[in-house]
Protein backbone atom coordinates (compact mmCIF):
# COMPACT_ATOMS: atom_id res chain seq x y z
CA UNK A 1 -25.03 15.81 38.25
CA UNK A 2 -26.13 18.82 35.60
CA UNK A 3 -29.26 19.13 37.95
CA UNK A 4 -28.33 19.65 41.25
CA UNK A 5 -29.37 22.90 43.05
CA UNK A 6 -30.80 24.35 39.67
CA UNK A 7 -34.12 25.55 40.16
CA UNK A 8 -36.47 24.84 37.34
CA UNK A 9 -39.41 26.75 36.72
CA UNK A 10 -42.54 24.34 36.22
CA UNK A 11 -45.72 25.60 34.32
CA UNK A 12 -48.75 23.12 34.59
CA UNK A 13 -51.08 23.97 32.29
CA UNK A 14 -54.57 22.30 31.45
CA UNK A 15 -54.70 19.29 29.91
CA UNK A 16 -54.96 15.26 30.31
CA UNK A 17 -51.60 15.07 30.01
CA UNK A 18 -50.91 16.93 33.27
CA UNK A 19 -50.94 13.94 34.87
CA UNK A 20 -47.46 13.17 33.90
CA UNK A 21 -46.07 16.22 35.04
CA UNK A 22 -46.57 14.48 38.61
CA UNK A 23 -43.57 12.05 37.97
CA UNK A 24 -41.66 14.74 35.75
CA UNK A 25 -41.36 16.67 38.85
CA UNK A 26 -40.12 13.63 40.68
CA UNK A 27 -37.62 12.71 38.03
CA UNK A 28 -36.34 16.43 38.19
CA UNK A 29 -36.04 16.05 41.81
CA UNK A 30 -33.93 12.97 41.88
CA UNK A 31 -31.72 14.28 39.76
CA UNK A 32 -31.16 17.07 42.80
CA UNK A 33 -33.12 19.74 40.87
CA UNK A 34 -35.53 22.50 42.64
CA UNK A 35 -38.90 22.39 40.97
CA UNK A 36 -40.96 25.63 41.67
CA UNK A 37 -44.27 24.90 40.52
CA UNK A 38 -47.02 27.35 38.55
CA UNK A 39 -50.28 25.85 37.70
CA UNK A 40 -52.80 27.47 35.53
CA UNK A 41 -56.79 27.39 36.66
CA UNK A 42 -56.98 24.94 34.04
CA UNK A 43 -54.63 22.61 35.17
CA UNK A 44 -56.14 22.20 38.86
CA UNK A 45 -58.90 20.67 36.52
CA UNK A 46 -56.47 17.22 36.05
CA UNK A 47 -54.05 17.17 38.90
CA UNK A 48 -54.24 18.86 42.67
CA UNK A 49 -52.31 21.67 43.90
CA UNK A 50 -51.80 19.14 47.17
CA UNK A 51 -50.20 16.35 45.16
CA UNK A 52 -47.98 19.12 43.27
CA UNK A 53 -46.67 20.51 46.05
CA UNK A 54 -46.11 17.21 48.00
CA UNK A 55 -44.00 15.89 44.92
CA UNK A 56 -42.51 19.51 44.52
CA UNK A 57 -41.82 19.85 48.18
CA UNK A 58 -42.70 23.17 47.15
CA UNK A 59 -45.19 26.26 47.70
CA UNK A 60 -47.51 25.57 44.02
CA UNK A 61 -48.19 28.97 42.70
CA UNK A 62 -51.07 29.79 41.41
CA UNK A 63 -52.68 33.53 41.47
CA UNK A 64 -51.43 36.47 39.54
CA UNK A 65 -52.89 38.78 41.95
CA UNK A 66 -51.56 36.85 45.17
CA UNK A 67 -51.99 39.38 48.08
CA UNK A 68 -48.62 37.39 49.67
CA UNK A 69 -46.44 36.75 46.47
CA UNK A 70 -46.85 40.27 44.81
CA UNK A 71 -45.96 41.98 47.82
CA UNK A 72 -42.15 41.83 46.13
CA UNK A 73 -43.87 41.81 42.56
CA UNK A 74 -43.75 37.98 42.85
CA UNK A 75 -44.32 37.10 39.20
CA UNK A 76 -41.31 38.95 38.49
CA UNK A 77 -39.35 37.20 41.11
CA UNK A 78 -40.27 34.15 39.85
CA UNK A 79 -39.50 34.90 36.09
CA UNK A 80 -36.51 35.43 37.32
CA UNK A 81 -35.11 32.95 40.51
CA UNK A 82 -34.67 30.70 38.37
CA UNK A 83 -32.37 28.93 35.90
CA UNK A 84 -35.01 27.12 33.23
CA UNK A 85 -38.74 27.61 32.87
CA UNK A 86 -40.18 24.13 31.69
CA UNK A 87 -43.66 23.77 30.79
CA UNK A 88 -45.57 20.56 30.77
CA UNK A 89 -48.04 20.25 29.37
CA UNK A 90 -47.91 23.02 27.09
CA UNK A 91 -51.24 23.53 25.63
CA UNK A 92 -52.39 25.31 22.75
CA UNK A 93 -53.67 28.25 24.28
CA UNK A 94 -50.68 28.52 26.14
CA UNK A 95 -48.67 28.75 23.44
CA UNK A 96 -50.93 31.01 21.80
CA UNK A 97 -50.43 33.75 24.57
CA UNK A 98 -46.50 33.34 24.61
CA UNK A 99 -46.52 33.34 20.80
CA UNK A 100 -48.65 36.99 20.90
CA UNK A 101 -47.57 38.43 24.19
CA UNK A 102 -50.75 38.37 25.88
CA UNK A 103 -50.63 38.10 29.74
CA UNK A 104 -54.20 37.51 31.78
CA UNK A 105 -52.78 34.83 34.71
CA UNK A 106 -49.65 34.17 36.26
CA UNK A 107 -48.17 31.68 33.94
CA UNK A 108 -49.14 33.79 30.75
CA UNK A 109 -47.21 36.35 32.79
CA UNK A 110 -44.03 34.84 33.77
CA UNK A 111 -43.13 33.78 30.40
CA UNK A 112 -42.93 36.96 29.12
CA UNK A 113 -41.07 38.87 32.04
CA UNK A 114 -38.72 35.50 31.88
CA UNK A 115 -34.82 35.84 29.96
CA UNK A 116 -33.96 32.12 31.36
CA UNK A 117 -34.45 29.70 28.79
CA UNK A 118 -37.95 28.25 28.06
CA UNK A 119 -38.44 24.66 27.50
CA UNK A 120 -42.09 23.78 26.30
CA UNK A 121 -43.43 20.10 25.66
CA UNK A 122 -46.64 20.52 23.48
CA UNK A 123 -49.68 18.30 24.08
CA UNK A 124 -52.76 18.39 22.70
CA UNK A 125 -55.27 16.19 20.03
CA UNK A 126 -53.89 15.77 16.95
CA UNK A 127 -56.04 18.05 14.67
CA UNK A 128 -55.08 20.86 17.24
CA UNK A 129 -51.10 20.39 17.12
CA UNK A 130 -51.95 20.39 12.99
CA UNK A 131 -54.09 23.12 12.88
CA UNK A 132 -52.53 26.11 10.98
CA UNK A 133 -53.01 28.96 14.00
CA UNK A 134 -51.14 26.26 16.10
CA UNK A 135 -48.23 25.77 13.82
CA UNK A 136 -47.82 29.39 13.29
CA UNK A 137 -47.48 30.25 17.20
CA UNK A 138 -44.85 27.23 17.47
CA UNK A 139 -43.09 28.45 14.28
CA UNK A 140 -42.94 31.98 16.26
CA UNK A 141 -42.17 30.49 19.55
CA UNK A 142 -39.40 28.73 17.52
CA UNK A 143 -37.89 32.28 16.08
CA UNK A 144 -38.41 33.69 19.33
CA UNK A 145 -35.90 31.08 20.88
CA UNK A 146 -38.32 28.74 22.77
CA UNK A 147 -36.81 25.59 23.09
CA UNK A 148 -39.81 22.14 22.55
CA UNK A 149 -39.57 18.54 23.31
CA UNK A 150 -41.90 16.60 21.52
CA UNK A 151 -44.84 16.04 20.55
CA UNK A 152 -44.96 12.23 20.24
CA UNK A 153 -46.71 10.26 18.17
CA UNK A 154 -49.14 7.71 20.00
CA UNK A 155 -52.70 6.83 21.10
CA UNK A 156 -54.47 10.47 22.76
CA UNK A 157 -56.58 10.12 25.85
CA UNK A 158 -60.44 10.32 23.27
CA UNK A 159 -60.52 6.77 22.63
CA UNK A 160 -59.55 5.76 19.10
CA UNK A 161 -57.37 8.60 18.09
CA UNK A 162 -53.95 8.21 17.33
CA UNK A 163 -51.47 10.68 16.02
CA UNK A 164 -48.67 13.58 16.86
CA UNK A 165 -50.05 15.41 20.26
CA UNK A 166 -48.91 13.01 23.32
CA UNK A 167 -46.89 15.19 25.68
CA UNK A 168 -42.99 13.69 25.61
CA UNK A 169 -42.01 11.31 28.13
CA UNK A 170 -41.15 12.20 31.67
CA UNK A 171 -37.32 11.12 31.18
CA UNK A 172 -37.28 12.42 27.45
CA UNK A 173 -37.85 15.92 28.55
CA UNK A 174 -35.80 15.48 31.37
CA UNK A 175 -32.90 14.70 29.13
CA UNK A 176 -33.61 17.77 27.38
CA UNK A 177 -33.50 20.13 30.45
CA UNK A 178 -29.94 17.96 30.93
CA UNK A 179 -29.02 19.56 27.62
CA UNK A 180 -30.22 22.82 27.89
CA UNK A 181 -28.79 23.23 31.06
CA UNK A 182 -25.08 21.46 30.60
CA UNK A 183 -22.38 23.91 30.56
CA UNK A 184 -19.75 21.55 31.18
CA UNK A 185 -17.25 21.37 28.04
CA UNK A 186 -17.55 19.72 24.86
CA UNK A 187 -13.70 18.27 23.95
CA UNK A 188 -15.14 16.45 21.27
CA UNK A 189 -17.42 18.84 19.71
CA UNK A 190 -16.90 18.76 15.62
CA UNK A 191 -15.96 14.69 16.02
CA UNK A 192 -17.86 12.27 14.29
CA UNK A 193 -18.29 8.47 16.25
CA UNK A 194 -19.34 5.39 14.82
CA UNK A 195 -20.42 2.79 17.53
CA UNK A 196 -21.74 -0.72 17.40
CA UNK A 197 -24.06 -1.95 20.22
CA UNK A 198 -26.12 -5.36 21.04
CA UNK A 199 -25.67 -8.64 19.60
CA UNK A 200 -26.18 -9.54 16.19
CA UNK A 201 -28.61 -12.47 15.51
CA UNK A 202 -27.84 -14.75 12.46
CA UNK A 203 -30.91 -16.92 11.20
CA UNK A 204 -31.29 -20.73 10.87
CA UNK A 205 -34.54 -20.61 9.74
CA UNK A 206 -37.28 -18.31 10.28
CA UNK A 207 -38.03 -18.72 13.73
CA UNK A 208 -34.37 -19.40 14.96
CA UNK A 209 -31.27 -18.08 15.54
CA UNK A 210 -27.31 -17.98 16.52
CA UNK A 211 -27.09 -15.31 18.86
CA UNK A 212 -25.40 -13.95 22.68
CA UNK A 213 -26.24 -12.46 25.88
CA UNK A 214 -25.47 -8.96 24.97
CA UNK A 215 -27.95 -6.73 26.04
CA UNK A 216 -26.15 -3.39 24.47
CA UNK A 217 -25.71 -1.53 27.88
CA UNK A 218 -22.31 -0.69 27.81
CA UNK A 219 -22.62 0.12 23.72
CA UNK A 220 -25.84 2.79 24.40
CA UNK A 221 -23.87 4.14 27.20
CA UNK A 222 -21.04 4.77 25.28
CA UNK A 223 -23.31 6.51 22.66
CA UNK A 224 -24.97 8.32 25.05
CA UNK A 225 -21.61 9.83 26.54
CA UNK A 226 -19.72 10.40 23.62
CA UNK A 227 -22.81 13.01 22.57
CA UNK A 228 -22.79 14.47 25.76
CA UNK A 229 -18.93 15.26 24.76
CA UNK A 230 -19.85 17.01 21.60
CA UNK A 231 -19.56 14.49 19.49
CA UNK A 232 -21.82 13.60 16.30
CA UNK A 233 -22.82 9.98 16.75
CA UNK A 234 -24.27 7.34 14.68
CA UNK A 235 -24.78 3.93 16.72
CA UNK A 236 -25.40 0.73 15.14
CA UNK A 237 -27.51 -1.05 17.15
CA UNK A 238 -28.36 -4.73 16.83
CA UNK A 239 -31.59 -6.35 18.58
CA UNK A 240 -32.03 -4.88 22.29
CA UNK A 241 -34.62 -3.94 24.59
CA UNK A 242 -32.75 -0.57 25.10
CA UNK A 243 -34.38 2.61 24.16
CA UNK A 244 -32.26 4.49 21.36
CA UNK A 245 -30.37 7.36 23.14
CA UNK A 246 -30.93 10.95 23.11
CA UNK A 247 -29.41 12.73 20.78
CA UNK A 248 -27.68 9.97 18.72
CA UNK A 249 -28.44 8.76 15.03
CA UNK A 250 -29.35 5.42 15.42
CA UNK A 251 -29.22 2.57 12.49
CA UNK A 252 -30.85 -0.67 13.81
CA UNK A 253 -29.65 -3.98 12.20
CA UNK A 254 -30.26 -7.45 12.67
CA UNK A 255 -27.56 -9.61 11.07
CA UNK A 256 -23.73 -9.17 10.91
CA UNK A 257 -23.51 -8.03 7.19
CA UNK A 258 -26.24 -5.35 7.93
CA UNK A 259 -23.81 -3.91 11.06
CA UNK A 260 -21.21 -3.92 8.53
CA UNK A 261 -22.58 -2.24 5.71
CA UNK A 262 -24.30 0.16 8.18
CA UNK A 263 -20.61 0.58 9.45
CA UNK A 264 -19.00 1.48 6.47
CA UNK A 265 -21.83 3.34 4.90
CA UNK A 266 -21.24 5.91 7.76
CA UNK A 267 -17.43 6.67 7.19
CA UNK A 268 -15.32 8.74 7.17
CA UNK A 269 -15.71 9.24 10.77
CA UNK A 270 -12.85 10.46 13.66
CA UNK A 271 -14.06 7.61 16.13
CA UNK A 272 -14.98 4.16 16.21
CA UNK A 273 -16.03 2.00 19.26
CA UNK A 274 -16.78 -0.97 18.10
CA UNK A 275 -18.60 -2.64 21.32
CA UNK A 276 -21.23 -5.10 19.66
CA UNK A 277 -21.08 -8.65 20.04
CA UNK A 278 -21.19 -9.99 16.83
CA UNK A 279 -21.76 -13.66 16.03
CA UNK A 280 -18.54 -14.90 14.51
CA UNK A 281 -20.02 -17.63 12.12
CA UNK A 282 -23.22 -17.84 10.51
CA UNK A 283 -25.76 -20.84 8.89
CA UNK A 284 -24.22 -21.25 5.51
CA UNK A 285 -27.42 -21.87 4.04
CA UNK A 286 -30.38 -20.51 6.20
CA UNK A 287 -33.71 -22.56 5.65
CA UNK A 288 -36.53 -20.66 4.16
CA UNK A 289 -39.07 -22.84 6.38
CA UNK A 290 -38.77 -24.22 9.72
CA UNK A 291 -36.92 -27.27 10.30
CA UNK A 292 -38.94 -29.95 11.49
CA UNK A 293 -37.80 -33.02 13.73
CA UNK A 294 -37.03 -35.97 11.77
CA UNK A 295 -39.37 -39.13 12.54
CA UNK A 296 -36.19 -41.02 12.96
CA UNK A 297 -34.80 -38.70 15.64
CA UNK A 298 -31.89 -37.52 13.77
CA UNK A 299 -30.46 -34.22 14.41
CA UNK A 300 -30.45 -31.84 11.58
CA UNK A 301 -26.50 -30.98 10.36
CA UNK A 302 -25.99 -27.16 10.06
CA UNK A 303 -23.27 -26.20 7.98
CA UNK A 304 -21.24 -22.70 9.50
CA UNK A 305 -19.50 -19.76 7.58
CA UNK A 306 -17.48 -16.95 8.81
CA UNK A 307 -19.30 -13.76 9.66
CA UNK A 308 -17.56 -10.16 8.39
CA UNK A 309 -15.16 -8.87 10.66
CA UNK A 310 -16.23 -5.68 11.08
CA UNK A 311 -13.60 -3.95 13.66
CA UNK A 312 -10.42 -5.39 11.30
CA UNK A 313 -12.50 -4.22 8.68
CA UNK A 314 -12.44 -0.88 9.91
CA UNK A 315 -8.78 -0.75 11.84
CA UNK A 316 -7.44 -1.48 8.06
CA UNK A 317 -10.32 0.52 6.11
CA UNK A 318 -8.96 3.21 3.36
CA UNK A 319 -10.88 5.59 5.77
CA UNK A 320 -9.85 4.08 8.38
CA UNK A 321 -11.32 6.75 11.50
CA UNK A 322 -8.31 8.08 13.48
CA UNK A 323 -9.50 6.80 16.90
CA UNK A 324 -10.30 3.16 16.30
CA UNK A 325 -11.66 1.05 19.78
CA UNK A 326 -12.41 -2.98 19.90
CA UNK A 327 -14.07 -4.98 22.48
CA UNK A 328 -12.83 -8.23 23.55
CA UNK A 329 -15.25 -10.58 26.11
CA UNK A 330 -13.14 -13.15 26.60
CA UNK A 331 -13.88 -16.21 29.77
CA UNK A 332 -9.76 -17.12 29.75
CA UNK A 333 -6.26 -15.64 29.29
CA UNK A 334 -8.09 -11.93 28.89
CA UNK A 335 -5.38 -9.73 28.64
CA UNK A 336 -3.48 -12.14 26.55
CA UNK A 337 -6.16 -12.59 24.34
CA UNK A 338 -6.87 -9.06 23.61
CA UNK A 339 -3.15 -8.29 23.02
CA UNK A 340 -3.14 -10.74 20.55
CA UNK A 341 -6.56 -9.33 19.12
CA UNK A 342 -5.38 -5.45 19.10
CA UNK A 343 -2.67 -6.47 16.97
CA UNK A 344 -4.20 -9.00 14.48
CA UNK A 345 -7.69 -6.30 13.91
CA UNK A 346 -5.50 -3.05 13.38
CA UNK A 347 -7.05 -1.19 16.40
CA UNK A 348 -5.88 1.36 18.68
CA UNK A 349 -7.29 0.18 22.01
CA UNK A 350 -9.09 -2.80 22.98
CA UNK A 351 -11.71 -2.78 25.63
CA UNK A 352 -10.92 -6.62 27.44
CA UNK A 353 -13.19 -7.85 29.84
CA UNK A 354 -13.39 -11.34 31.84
CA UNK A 355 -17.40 -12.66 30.55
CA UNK A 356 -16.61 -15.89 32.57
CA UNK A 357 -19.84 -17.13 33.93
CA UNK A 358 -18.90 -16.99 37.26
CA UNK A 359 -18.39 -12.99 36.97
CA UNK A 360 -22.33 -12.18 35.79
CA UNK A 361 -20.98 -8.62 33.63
CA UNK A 362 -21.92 -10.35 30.06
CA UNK A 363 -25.46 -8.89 30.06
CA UNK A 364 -25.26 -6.97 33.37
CA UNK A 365 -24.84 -3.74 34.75
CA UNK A 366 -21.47 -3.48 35.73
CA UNK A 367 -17.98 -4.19 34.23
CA UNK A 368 -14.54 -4.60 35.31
CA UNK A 369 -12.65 -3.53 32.61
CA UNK A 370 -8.92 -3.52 31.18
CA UNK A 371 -7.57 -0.82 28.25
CA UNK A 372 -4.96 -2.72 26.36
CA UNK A 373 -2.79 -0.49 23.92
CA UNK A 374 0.77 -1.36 22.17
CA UNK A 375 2.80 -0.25 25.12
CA UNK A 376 0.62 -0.69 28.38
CA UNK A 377 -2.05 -2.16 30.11
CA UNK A 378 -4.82 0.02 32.13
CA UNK A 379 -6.47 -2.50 34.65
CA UNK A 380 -9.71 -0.48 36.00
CA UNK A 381 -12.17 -1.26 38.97
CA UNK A 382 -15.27 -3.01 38.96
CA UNK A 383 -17.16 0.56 37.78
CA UNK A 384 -20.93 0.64 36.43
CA UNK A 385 -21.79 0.71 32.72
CA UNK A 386 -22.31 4.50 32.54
CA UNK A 387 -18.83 5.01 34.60
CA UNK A 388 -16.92 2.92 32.25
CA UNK A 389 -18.73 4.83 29.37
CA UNK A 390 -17.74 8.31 30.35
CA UNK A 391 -13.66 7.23 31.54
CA UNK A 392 -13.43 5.71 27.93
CA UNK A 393 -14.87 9.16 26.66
CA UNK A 394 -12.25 11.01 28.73
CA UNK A 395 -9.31 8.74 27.42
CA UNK A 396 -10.72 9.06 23.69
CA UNK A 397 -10.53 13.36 24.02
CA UNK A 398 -7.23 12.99 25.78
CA UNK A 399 -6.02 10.77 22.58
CA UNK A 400 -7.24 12.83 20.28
CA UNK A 401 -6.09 15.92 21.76
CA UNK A 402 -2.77 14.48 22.01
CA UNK A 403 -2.71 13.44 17.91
């Protein structure tokens, strides 16, 4: 884990948003992170030094002029024991003092004696984060080399006002400390990866449709590692409940033509993983009005036509990617199946797993997976989502290392 034993620096500052910093420090914690905490005068306003430090584990620190800490010059020490400083909320006037080098309290102080990296997530009312003095200390925080997460766009705590201000999410700038923080190498840095995700849903009328049990786990995780790699990733994503990843492009499509055309339109590319489950026929002739039940009873006839095949599309494109991955879910003869399927769509590798009802993966959060190539079969064990994701990741660097 990219957290473990690294000791993050947390400025509280004052503002509403404060209150998330309470669950930002537990996320950073689970993640086996050591959260030293600094709250400004201003932030004991929102949230208490007692629930801090309970969630922190953790002395909170609060007074420049601490007869105990600057005994040893603490606000250096501090500045300095550390590996990130992170501060959430960061409010204007914070960033006002970094921006100018002023220093009056502790946290004012620490940033400036600081050389670890500095992390801010703005959050303030809208007209603030838009006001010109604000944009010009974030522009010059920005020069300087401060790093931000967020703002977000969303409802602010005065009722009735919506805009760009709300602090980032807990896990968003958790993600982000990930990042800064990840020194671990990047084999597929300069790669470009297409990926499909999800299901596709193809409509009978206008409140139906053909569709699967896809949920887009293993497609997001796949996204979600391959960037962690180094790689440049656009993910075509039909309908799920999934948050887009971090860090990825992401195209969102409905319908099988749209993943296509979103497919193609982002060639040339060195990888595609093409994980989606997409509806292999279609209404021929979709109803623009719902279809009603007959008085007589009879059932309506639907008349089916073949979907695109995107992944032979792709294995036999003119810029066809160099790296090209298929998924078969398949509930008999798996390995058969997707030997048969590896051959007939042009790809590289197929993905083959046993969707069977009696297993429970299609739509969960495990798999059990085998890699079918030309030459060999790879059967692996019953490994979560995000496992499977980063052992695929590791077999596509080793492949294209080895071109």
């Amino acid at each position: 884990m990219i957290l473990t034993d690294k000791r993050i620096l947390l400025i509280i500052s004052g503002g509403i948003a404060a209150y998330k910093s309470l669950d930002l420090v537990r996320r950073l914690r689970e993640r086996g992170a050591v959260v030293i905490p600094i709250m400004t005068k201003a932030a004991e306003e929102f949230v208490t030094l007692l629930a801090v430090g309970a969630l922190a584990a953790h002395k909170v620190h609060t007074d420049l002029f601490s007869r105990d800490d600057e005994v040893d010059v603490g606000h250096i020490r501090l500045a300095r024991d550390c590996d990130l400083v992170l501060v959430a909320p960061a409010t204007a006037d914070l960033m006002a003092k970094m921006a100018n080098g002023l220093a009056n309290d502790l946290a004012s102080t620490v940033l400036l004696a600081t050389e670890r990296p500095v992390l801010m997530a703005p959050a303030m009312n809208p007209k603030m984060w838009s006001n010109p003095a604000v944009s010009r200390n974030a522009s010059q925080l920005l020069i300087d080399g401060v790093h931000f997460v967020g703002p977000m766009r969303g409802e602010m705590a005065e009722g009735g006002e919506a805009g760009t201000g709300r602090m980032a999410e807990p896990l968003d700038i958790v993600a982000e400390v990930e990042a800064l923080l990840d020194t671990a190498p990047k084999p597929l840095a300069g790669k470009r990866a297409i990926v499909t995700s999800g299901p596709t849903h193809e409509p009978i009328d206008p409140v139906r449709y053909i569709a699967n049990r896809s949920s887009g786990t293993q497609g997001h995780a796949i996204a979600a590692a391959l960037v962690k790699s180094g790689a440049d990733v656009t993910l075509v994503s039909g309908p799920v409940t999934l948050a887009d990843p971090r860090g990825v492009k992401v195209i969102h499509v409905e319908r099988a033509e749209e993943m296509r055309d979103a497919v193609l339109a982002s060639l040339p590319a060195d990888i595609a993983v093409m994980v989606a489950a997409v509806a292999d026929w279609r209404v021929a002739t979709r109803s623009d009005e719902k279809i009603k039940k007959s008085a007589d009873g009879s059932v309506p006839s639907l008349e089916f036509t073949e979907n695109p095949d995107i992944l032979k599309t792709v294995g036999h494109h003119e810029k066809r990617p160099k790296l090209v991955i298929g998924f078969a879910a398949e509930t008999n003869d798996v390995e058969t199946n997707a030997t048969a399927k590896l051959n007939r769509k042009g790809a590289d590798l197929i993905v083959a797993n046993d969707v069977s009802p009696e297993t429970g993966i299609m739509g969960g959060k495990r798999n059990r997976v085998a890699i079918i190539s030309r030459d060999s079969v790879d059967r692996w064990p019953d490994l979560s989502k995000d496992e499977v994701a980063d052992r695929l990741v590791t077999l596509i660097a080793e492949k294209l290392a080895g071109a």
